[in-house]
Protein backbone atom coordinates (compact mmCIF):
# COMPACT_ATOMS: atom_id res chain seq x y z
CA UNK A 1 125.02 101.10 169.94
CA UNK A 2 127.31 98.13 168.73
CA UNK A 3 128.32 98.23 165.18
CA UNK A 4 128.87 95.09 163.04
CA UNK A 5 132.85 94.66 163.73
CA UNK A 6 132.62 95.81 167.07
CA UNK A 7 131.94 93.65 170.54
CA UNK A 8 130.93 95.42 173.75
CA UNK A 9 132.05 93.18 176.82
CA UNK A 10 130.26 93.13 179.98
CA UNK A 11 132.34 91.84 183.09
CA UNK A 12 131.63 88.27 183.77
CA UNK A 13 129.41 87.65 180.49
CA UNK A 14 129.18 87.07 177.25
CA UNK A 15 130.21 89.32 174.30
CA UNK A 16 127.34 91.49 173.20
CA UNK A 17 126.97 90.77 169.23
CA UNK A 18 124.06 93.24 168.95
CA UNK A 19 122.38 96.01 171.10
CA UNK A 20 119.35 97.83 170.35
CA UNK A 21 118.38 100.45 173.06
CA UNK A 22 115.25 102.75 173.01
CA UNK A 23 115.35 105.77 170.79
CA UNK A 24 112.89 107.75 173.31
CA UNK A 25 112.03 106.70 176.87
CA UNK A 26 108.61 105.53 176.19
CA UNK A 27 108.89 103.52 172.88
CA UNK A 28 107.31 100.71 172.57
CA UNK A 29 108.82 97.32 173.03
CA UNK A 30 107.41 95.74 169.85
CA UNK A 31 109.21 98.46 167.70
CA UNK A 32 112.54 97.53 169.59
CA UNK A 33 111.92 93.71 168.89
CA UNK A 34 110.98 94.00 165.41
CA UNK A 35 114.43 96.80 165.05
CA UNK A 36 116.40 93.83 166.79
CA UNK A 37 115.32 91.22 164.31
CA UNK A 38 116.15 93.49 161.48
CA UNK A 39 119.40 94.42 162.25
CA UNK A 40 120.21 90.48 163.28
CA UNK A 41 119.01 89.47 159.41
CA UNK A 42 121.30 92.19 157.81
CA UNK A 43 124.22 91.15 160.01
CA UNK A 44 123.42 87.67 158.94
CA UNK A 45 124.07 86.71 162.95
CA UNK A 46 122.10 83.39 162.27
CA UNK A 47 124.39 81.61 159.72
CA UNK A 48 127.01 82.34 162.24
CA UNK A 49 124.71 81.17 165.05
CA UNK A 50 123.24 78.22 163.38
CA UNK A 51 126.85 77.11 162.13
CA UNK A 52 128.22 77.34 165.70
CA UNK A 53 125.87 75.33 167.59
CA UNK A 54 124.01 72.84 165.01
CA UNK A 55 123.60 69.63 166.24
CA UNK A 56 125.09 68.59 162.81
CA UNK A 57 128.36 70.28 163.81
CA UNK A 58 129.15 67.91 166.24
CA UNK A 59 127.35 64.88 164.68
CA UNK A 60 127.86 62.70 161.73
CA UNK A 61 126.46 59.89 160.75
CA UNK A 62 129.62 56.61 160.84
CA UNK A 63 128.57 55.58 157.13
CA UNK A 64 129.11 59.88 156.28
CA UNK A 65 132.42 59.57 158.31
CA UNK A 66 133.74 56.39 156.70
CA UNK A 67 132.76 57.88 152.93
CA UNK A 68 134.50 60.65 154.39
CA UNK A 69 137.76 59.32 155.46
CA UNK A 70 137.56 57.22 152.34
CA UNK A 71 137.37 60.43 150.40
CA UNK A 72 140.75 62.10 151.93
CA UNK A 73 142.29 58.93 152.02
CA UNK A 74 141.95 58.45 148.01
CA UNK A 75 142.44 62.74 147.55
CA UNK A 76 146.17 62.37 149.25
CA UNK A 77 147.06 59.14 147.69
CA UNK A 78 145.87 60.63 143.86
CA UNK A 79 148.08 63.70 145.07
CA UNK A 80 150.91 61.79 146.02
CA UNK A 81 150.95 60.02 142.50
CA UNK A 82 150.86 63.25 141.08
CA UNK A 83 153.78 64.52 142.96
CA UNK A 84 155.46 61.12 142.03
CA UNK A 85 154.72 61.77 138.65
CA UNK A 86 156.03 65.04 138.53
CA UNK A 87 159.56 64.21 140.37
CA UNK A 88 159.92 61.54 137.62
CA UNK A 89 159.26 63.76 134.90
CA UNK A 90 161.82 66.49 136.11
CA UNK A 91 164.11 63.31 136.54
CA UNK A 92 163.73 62.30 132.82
CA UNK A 93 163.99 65.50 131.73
CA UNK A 94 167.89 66.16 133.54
């Protein structure tokens, strides 16, 4: 069984996230579904998942991107000033 920090490779696939095997041989297949589903909630497996591959990831909107790239545009000039303003100050000071 794979534990939450751990990642069982198989050759030629994917890494295994989560594994949930049979506790007896003739358990039923509903009880490992509903054990799988569990432990993927408490690992929280579908933030990561849905963060990974949401279409929003790789999508945004050109008005989003332009308020965007107006946003870091007016964050580095404001921290420029303030560096400005500081190198001035030390200036005065001496």
């Amino acid at each position: 069984m794979a534990f939450e920090n751990e990642q069982r490779v198989v050759p030629n696939r994917h890494p295994i996230h989560l594994e949930v095997r049979a506790k007896y041989s003739d358990e039923n297949p509903e009880a490992l579904i509903k054990r799988f589903l569990r432990k993927y909630k408490n690992q929280k497996l579908n933030k990561v998942f849905r963060e990974k591959c949401s279409y929003s990831a790789f999508y945004e909107k050109p008005s989003d991107k332009k308020r965007r790239k107006h946003r870091e545009a007016r964050y580095k000039y404001l921290q420029q000033v303030e560096k400005d303003r500081q190198t001035e100050e030390k200036d005065e000071v001496r």
